[in-house]
PDB file of N, CA and C in Angstrom:
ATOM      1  N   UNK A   1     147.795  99.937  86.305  1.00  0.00           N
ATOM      2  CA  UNK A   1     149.205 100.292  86.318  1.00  0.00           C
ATOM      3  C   UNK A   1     149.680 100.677  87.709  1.00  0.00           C
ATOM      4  N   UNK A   2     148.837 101.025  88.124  1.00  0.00           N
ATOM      5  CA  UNK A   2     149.361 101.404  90.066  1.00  0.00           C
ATOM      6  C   UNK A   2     149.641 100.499  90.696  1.00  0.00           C
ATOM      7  N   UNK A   3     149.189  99.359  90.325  1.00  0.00           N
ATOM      8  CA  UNK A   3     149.369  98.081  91.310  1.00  0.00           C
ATOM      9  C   UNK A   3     151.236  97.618  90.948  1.00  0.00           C
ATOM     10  N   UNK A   4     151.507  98.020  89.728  1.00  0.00           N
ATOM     11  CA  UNK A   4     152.996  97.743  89.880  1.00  0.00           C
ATOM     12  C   UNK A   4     154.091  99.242  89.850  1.00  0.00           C
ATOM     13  N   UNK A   5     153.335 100.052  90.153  1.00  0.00           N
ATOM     14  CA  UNK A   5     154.161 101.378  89.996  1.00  0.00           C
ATOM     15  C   UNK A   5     155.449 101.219  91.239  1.00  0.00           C
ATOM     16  N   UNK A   6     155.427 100.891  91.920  1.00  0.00           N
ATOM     17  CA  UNK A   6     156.293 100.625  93.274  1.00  0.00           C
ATOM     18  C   UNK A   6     157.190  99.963  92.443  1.00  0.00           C
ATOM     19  N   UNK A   7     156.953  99.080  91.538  1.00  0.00           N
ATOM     20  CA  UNK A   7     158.083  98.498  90.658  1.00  0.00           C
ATOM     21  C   UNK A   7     158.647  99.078  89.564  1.00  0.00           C
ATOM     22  N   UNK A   8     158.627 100.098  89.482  1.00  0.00           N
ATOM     23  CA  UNK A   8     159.284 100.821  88.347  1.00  0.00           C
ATOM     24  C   UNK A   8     158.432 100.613  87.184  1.00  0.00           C
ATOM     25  N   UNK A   9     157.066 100.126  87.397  1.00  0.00           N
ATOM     26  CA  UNK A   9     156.156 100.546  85.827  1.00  0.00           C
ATOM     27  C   UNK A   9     155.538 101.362  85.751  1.00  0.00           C
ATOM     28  N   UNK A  10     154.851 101.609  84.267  1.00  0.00           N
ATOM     29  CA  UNK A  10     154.208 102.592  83.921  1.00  0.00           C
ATOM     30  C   UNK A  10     153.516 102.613  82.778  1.00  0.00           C
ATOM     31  N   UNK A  11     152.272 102.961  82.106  1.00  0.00           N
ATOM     32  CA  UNK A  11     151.424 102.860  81.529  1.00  0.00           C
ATOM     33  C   UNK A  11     151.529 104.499  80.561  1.00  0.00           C
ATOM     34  N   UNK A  12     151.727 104.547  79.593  1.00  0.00           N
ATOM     35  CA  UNK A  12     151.897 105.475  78.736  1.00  0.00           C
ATOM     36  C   UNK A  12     150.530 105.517  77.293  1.00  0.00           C
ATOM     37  N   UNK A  13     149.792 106.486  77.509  1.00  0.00           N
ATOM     38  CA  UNK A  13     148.661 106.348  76.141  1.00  0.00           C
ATOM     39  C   UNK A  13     149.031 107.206  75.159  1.00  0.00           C
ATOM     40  N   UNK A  14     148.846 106.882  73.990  1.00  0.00           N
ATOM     41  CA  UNK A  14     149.268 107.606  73.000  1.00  0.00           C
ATOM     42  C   UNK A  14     148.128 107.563  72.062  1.00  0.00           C
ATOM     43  N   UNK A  15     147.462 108.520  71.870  1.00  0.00           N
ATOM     44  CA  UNK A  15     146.360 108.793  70.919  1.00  0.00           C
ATOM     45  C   UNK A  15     147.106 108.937  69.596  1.00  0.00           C
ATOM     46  N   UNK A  16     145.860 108.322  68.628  1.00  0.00           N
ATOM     47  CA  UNK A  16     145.674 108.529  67.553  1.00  0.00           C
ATOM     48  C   UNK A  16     144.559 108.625  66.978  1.00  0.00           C
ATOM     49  N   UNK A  17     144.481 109.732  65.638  1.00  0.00           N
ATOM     50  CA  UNK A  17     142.944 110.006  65.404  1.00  0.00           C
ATOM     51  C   UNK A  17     142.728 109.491  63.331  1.00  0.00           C
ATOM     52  N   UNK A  18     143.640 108.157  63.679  1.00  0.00           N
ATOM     53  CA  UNK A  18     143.663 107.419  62.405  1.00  0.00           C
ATOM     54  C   UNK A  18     142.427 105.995  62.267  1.00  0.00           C
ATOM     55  N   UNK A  19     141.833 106.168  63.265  1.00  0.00           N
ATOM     56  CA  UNK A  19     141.362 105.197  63.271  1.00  0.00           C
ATOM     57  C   UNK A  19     139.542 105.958  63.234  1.00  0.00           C
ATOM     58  N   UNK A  20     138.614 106.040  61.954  1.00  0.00           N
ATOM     59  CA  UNK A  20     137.491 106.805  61.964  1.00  0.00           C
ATOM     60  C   UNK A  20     137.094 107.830  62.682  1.00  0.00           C
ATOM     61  N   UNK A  21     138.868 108.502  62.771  1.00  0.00           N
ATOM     62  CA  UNK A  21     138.834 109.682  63.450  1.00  0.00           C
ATOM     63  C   UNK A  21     138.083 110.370  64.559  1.00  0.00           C
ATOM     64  N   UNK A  22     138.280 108.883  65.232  1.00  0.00           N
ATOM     65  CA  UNK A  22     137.629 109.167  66.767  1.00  0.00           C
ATOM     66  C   UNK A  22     138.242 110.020  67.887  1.00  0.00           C
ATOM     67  N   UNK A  23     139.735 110.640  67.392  1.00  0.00           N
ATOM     68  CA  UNK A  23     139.946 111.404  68.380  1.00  0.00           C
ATOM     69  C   UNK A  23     140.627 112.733  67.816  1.00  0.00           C
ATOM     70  N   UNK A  24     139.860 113.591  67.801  1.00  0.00           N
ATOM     71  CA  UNK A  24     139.854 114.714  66.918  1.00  0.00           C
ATOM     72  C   UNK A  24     140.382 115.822  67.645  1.00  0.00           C
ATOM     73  N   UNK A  25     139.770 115.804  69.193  1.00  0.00           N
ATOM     74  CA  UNK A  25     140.519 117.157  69.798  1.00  0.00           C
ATOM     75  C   UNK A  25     142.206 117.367  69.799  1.00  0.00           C
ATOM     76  N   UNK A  26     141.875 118.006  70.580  1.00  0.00           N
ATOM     77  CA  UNK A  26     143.494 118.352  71.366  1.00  0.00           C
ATOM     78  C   UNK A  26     143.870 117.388  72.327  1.00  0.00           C
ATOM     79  N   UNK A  27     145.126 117.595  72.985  1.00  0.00           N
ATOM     80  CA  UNK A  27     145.683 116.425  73.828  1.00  0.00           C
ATOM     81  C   UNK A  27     145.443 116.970  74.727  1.00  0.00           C
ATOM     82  N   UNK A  28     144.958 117.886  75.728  1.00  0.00           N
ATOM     83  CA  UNK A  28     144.019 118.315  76.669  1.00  0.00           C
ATOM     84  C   UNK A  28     142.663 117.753  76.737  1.00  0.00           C
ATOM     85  N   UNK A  29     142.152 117.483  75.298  1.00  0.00           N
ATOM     86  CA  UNK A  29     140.422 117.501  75.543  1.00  0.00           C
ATOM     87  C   UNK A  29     140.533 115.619  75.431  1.00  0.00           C
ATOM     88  N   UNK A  30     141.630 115.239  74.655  1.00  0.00           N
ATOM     89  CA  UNK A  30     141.744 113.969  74.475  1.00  0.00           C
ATOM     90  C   UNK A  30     141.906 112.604  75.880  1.00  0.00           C
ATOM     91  N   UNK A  31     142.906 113.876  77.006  1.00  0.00           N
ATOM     92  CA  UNK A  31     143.308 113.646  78.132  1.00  0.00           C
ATOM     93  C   UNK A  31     141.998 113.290  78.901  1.00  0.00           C
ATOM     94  N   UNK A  32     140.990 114.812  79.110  1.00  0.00           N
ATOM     95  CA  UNK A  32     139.974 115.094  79.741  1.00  0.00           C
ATOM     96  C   UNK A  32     139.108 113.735  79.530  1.00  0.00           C
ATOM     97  N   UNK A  33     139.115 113.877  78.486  1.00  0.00           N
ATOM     98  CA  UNK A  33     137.689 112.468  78.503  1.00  0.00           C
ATOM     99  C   UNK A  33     137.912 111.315  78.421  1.00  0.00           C
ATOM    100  N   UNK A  34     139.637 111.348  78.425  1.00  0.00           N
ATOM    101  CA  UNK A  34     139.876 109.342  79.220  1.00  0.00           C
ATOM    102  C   UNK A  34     140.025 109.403  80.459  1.00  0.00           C
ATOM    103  N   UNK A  35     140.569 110.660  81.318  1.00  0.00           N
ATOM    104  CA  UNK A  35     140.106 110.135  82.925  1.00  0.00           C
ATOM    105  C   UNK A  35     138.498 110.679  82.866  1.00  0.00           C
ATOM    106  N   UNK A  36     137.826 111.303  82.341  1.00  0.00           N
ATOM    107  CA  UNK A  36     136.822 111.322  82.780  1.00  0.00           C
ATOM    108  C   UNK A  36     135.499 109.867  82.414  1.00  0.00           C
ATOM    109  N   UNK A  37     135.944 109.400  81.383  1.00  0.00           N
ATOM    110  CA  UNK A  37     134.883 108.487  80.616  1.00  0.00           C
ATOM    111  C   UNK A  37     135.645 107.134  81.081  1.00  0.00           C
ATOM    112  N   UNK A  38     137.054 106.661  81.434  1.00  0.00           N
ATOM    113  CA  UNK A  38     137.558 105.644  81.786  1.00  0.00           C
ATOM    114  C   UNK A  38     138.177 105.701  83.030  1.00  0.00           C
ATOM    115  N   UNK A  39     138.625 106.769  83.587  1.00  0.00           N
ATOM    116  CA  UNK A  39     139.653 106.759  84.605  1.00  0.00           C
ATOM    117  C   UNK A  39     140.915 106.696  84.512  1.00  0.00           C
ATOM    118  N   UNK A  40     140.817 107.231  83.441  1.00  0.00           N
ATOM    119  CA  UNK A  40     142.693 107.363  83.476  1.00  0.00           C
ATOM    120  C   UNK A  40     143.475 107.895  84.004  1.00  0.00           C
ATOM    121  N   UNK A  41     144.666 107.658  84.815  1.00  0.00           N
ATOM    122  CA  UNK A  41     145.834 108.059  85.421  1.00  0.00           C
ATOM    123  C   UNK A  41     146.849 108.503  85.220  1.00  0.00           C
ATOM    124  N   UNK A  42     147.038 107.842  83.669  1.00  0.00           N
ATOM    125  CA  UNK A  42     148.663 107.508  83.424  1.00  0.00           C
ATOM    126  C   UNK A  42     148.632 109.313  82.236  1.00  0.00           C
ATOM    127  N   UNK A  43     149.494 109.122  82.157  1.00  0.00           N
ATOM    128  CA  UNK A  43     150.548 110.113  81.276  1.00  0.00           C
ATOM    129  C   UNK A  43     149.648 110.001  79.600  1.00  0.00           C
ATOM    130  N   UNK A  44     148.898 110.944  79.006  1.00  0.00           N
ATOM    131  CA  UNK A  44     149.327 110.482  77.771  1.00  0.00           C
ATOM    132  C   UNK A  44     150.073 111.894  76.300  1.00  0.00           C
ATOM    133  N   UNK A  45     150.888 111.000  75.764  1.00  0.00           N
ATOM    134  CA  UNK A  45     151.185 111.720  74.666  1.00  0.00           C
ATOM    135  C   UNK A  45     150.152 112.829  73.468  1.00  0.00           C
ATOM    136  N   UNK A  46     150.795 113.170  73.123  1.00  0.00           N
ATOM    137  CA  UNK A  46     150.605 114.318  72.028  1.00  0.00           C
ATOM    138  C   UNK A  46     150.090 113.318  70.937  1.00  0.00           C
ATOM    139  N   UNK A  47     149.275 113.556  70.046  1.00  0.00           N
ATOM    140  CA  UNK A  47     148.236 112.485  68.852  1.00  0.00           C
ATOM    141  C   UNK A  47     149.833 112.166  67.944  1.00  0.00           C
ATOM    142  N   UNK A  48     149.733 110.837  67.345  1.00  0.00           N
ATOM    143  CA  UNK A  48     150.677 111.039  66.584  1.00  0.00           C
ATOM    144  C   UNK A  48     150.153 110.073  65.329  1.00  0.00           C
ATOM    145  N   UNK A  49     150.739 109.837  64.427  1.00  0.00           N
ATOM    146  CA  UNK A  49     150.083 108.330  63.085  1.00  0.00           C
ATOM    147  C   UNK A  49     150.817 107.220  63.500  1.00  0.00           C
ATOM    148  N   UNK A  50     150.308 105.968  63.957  1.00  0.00           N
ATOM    149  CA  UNK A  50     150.775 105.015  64.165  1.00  0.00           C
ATOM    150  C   UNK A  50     151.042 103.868  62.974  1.00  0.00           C
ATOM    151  N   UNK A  51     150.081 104.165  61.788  1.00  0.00           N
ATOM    152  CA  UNK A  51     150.107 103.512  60.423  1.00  0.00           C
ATOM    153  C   UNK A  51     150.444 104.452  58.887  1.00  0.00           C
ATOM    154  N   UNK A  52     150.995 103.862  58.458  1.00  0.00           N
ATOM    155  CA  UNK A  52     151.142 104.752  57.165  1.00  0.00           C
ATOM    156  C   UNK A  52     152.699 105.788  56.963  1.00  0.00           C
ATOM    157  N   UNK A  53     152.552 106.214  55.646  1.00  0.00           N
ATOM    158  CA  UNK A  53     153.809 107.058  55.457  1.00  0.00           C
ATOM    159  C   UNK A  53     154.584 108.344  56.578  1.00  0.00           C
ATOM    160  N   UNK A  54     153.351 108.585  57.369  1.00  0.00           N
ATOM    161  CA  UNK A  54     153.930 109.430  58.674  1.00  0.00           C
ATOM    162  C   UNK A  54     154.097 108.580  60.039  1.00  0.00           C
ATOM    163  N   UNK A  55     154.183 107.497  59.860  1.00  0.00           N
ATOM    164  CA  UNK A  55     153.777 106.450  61.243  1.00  0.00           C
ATOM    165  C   UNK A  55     155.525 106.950  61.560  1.00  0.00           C
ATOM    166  N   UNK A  56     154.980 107.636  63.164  1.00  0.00           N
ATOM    167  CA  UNK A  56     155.936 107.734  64.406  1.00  0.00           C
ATOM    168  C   UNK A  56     157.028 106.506  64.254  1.00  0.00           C
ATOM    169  N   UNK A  57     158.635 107.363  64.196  1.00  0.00           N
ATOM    170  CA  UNK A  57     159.509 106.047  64.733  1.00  0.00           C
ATOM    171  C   UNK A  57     159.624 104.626  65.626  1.00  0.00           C
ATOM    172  N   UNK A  58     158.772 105.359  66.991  1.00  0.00           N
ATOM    173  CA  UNK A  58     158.315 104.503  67.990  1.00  0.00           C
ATOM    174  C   UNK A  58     157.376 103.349  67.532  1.00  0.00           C
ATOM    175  N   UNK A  59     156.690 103.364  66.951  1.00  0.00           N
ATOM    176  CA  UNK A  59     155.634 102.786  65.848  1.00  0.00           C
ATOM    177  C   UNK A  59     156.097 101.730  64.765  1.00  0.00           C
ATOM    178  N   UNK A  60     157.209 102.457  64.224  1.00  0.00           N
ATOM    179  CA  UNK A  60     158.013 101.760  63.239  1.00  0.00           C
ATOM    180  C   UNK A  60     158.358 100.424  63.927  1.00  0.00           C
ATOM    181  N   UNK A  61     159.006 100.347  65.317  1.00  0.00           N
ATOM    182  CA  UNK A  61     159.900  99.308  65.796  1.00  0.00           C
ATOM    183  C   UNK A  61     158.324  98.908  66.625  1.00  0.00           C
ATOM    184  N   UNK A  62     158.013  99.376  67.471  1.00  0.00           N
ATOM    185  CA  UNK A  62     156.570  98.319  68.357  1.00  0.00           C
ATOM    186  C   UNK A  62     155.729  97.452  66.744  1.00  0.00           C
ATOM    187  N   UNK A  63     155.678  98.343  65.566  1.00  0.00           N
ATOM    188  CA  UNK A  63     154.887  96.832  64.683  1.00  0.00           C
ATOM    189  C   UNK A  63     155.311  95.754  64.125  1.00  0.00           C
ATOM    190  N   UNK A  64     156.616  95.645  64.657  1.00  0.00           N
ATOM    191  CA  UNK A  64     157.174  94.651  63.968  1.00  0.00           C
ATOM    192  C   UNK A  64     157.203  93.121  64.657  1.00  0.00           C
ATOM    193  N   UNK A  65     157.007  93.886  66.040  1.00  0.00           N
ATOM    194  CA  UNK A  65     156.512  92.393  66.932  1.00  0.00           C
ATOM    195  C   UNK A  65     154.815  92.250  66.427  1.00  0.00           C
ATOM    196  N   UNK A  66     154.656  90.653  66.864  1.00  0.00           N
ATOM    197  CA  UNK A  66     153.273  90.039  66.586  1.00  0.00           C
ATOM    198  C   UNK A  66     152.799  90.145  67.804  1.00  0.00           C
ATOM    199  N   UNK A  67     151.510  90.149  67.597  1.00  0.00           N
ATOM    200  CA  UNK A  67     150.781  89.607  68.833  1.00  0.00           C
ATOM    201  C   UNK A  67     150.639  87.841  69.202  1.00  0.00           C
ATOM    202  N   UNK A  68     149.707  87.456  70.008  1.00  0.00           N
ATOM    203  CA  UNK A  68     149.287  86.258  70.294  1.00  0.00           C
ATOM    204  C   UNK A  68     148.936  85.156  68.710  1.00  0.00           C
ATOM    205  N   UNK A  69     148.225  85.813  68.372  1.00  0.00           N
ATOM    206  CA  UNK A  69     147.536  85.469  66.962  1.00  0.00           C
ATOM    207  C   UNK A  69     148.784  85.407  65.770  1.00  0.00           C
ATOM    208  N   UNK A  70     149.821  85.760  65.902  1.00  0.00           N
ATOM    209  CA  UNK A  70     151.144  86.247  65.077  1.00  0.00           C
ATOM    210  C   UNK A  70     150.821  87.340  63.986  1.00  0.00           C
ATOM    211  N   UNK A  71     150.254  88.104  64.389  1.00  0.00           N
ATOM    212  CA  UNK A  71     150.090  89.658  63.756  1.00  0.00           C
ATOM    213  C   UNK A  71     150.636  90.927  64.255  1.00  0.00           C
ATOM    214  N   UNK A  72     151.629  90.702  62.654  1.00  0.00           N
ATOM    215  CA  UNK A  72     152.373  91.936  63.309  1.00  0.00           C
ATOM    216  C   UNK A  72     152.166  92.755  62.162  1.00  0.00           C
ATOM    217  N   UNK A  73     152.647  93.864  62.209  1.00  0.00           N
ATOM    218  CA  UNK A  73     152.445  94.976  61.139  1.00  0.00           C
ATOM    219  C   UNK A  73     151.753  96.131  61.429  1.00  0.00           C
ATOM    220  N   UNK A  74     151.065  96.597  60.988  1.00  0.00           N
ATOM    221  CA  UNK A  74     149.975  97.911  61.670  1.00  0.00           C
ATOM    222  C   UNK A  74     149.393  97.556  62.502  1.00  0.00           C
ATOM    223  N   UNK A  75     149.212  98.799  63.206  1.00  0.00           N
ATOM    224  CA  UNK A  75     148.031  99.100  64.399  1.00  0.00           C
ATOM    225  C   UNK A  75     146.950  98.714  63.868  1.00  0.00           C
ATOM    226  N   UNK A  76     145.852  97.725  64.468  1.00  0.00           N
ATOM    227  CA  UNK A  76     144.529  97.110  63.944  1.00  0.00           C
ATOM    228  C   UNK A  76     143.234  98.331  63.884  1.00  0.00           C
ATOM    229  N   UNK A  77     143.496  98.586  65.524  1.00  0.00           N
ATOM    230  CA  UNK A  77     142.598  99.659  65.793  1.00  0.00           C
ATOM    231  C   UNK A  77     142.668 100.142  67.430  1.00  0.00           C
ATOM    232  N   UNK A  78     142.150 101.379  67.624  1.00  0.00           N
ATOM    233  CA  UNK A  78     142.558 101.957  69.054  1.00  0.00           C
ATOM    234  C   UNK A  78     142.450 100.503  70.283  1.00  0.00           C
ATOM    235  N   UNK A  79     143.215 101.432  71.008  1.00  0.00           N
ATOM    236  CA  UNK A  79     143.566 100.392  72.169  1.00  0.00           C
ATOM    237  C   UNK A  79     144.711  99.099  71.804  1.00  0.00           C
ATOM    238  N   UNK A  80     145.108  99.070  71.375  1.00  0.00           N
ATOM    239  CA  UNK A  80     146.309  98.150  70.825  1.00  0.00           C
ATOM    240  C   UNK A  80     147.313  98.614  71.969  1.00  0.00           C
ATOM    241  N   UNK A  81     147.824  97.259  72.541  1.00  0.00           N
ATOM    242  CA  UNK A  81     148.793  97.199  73.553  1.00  0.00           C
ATOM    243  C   UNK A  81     150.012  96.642  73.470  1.00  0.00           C
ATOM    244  N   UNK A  82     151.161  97.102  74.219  1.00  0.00           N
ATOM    245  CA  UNK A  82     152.479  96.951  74.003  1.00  0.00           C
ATOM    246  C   UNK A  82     153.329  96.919  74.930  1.00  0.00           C
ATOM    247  N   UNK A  83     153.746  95.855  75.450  1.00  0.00           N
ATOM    248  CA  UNK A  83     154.438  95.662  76.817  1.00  0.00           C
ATOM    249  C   UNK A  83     155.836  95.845  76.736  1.00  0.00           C
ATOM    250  N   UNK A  84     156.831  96.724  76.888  1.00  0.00           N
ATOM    251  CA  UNK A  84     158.197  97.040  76.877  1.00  0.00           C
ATOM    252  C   UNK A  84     158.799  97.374  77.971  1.00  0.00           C
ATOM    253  N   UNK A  85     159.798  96.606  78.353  1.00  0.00           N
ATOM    254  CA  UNK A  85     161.156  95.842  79.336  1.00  0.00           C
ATOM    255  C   UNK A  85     161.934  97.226  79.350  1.00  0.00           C
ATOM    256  N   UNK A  86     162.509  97.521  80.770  1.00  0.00           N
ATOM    257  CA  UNK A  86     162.780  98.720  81.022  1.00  0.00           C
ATOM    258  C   UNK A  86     164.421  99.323  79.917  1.00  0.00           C
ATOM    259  N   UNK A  87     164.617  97.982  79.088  1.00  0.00           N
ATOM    260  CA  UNK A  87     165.808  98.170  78.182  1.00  0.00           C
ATOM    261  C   UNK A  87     165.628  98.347  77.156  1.00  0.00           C
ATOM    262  N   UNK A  88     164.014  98.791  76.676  1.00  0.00           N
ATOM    263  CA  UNK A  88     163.493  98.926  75.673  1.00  0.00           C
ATOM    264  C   UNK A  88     162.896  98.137  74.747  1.00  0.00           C
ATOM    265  N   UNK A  89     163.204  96.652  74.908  1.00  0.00           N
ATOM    266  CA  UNK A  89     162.970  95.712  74.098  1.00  0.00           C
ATOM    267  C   UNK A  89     161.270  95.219  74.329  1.00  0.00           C
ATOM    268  N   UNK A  90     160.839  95.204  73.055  1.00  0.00           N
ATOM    269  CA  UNK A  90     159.341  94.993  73.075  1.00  0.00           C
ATOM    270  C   UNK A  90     159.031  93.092  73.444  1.00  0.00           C
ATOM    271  N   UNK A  91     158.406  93.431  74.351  1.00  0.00           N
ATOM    272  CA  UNK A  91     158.064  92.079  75.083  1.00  0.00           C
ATOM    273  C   UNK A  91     156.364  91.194  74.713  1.00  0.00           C
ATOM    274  N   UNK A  92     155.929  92.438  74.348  1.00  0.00           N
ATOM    275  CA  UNK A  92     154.481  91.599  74.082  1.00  0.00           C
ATOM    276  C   UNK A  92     153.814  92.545  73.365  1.00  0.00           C
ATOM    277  N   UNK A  93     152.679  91.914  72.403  1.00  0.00           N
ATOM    278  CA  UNK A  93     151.597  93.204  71.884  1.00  0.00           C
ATOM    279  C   UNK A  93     150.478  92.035  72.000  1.00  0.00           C
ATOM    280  N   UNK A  94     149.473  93.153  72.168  1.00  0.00           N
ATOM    281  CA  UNK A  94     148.154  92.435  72.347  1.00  0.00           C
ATOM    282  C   UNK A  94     147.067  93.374  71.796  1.00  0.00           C
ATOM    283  N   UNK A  95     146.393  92.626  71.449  1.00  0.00           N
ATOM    284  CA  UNK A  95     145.307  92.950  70.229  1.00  0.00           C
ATOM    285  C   UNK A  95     144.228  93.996  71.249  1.00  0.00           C
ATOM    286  N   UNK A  96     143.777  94.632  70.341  1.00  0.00           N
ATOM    287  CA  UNK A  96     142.696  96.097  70.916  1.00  0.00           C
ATOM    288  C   UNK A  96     141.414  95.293  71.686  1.00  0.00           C
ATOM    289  N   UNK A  97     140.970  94.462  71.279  1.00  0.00           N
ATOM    290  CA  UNK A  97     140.164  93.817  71.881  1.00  0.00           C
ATOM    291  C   UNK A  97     140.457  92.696  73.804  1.00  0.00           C
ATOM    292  N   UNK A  98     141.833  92.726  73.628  1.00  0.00           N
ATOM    293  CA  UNK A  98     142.267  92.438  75.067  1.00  0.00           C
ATOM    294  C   UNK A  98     142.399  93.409  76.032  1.00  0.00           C
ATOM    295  N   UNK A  99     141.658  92.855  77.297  1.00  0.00           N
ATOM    296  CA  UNK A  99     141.052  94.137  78.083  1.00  0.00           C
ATOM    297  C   UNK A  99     142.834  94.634  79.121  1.00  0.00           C
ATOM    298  N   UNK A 100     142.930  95.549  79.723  1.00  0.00           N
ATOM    299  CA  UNK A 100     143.896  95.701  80.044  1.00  0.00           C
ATOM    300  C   UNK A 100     143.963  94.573  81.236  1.00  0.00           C
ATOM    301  N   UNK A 101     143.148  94.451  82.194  1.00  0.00           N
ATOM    302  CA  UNK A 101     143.071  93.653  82.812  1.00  0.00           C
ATOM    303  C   UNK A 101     142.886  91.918  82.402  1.00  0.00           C
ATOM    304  N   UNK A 102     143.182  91.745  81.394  1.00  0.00           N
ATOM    305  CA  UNK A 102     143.085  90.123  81.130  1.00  0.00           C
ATOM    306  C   UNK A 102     144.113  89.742  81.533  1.00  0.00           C
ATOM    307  N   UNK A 103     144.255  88.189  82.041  1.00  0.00           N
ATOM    308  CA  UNK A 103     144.791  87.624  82.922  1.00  0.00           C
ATOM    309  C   UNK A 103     146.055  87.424  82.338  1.00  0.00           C
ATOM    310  N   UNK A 104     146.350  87.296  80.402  1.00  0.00           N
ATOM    311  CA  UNK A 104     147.432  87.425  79.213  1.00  0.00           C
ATOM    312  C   UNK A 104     148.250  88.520  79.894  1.00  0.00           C
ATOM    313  N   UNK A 105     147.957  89.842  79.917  1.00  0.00           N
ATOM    314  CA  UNK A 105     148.544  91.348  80.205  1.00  0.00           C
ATOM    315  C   UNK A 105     149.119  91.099  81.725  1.00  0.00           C
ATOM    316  N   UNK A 106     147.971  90.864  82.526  1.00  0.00           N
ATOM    317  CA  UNK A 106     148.475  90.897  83.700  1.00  0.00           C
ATOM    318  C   UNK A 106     149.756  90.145  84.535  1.00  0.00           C
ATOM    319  N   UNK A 107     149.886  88.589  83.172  1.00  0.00           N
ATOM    320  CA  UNK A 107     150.759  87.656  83.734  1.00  0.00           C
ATOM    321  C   UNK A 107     152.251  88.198  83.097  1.00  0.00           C
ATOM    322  N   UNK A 108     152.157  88.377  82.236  1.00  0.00           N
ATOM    323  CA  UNK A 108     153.044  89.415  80.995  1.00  0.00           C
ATOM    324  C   UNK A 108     153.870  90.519  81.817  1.00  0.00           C
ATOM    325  N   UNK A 109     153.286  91.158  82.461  1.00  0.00           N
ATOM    326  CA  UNK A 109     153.802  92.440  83.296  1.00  0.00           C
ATOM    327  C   UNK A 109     154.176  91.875  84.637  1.00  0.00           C
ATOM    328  N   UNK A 110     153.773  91.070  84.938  1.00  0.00           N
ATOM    329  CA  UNK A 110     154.943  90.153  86.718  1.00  0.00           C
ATOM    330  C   UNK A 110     155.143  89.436  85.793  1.00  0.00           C
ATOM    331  N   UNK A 111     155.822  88.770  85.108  1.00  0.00           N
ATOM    332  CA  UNK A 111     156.726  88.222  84.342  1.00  0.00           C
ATOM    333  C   UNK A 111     157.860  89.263  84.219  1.00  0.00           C
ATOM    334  N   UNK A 112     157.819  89.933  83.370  1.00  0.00           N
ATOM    335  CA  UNK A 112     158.656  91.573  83.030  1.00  0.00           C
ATOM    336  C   UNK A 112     159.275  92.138  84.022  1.00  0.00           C
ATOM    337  N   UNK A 113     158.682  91.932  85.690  1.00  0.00           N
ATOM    338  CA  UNK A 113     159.040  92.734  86.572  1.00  0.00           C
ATOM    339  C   UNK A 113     159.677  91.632  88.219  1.00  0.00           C
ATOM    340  N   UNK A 114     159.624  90.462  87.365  1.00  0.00           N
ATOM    341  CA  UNK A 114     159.993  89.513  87.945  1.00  0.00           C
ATOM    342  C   UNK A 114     161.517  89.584  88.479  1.00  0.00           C
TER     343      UNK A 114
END
């Protein structure tokens, strides 16, 4: 995300501990061990439900786009990505298994900032 921050982007994580409740702490301890275990930089949110009868507003509107594969609907599983245009409009989702750095994401975001 630094490589386009000069352009007005930004990389936002948002935990959730819906998925075999892999993220159980607090949003301090949750913080701590993604820059410490990945390197994380960016900003992240407070845990919220991304699936189901409490699934976050924000959530509501990012599942309704598909990914590559044309799957849209719930969050699959952590790491699920979501590329959104500084007017809010959701531009891309990409499956948990696409690395942030795949060449899909990377072309996606200088596209966006084009």
């Amino acid at each position: 995300h630094e490589q386009y921050a000069d352009r007005g982007f930004s990389v936002l994580g948002v935990p959730c501990n819906q998925f075999l409740e892999q993220e159980p702490g607090s949003a301090d301890e949750i913080s701590t061990f993604c820059s410490t275990t990945y390197g994380v930089t960016f900003p992240m949110t407070e845990k919220i439900e991304v699936n189901g009868d409490e699934r976050h507003p924000l959530y509501t509107e990012l599942t309704q786009v598909a990914d590559a594969e044309g799957r849209d609907g719930d969050i699959q599983w952590n790491f699920e990505k979501f590329l959104i245009a500084s007017d809010g409009e959701v531009i891309a989702r990409f499956a948990p298994q696409v690395e942030p750095n795949d060449p899909q994401i990377v072309s996606a975001i200088a596209s966006a900032l084009a």
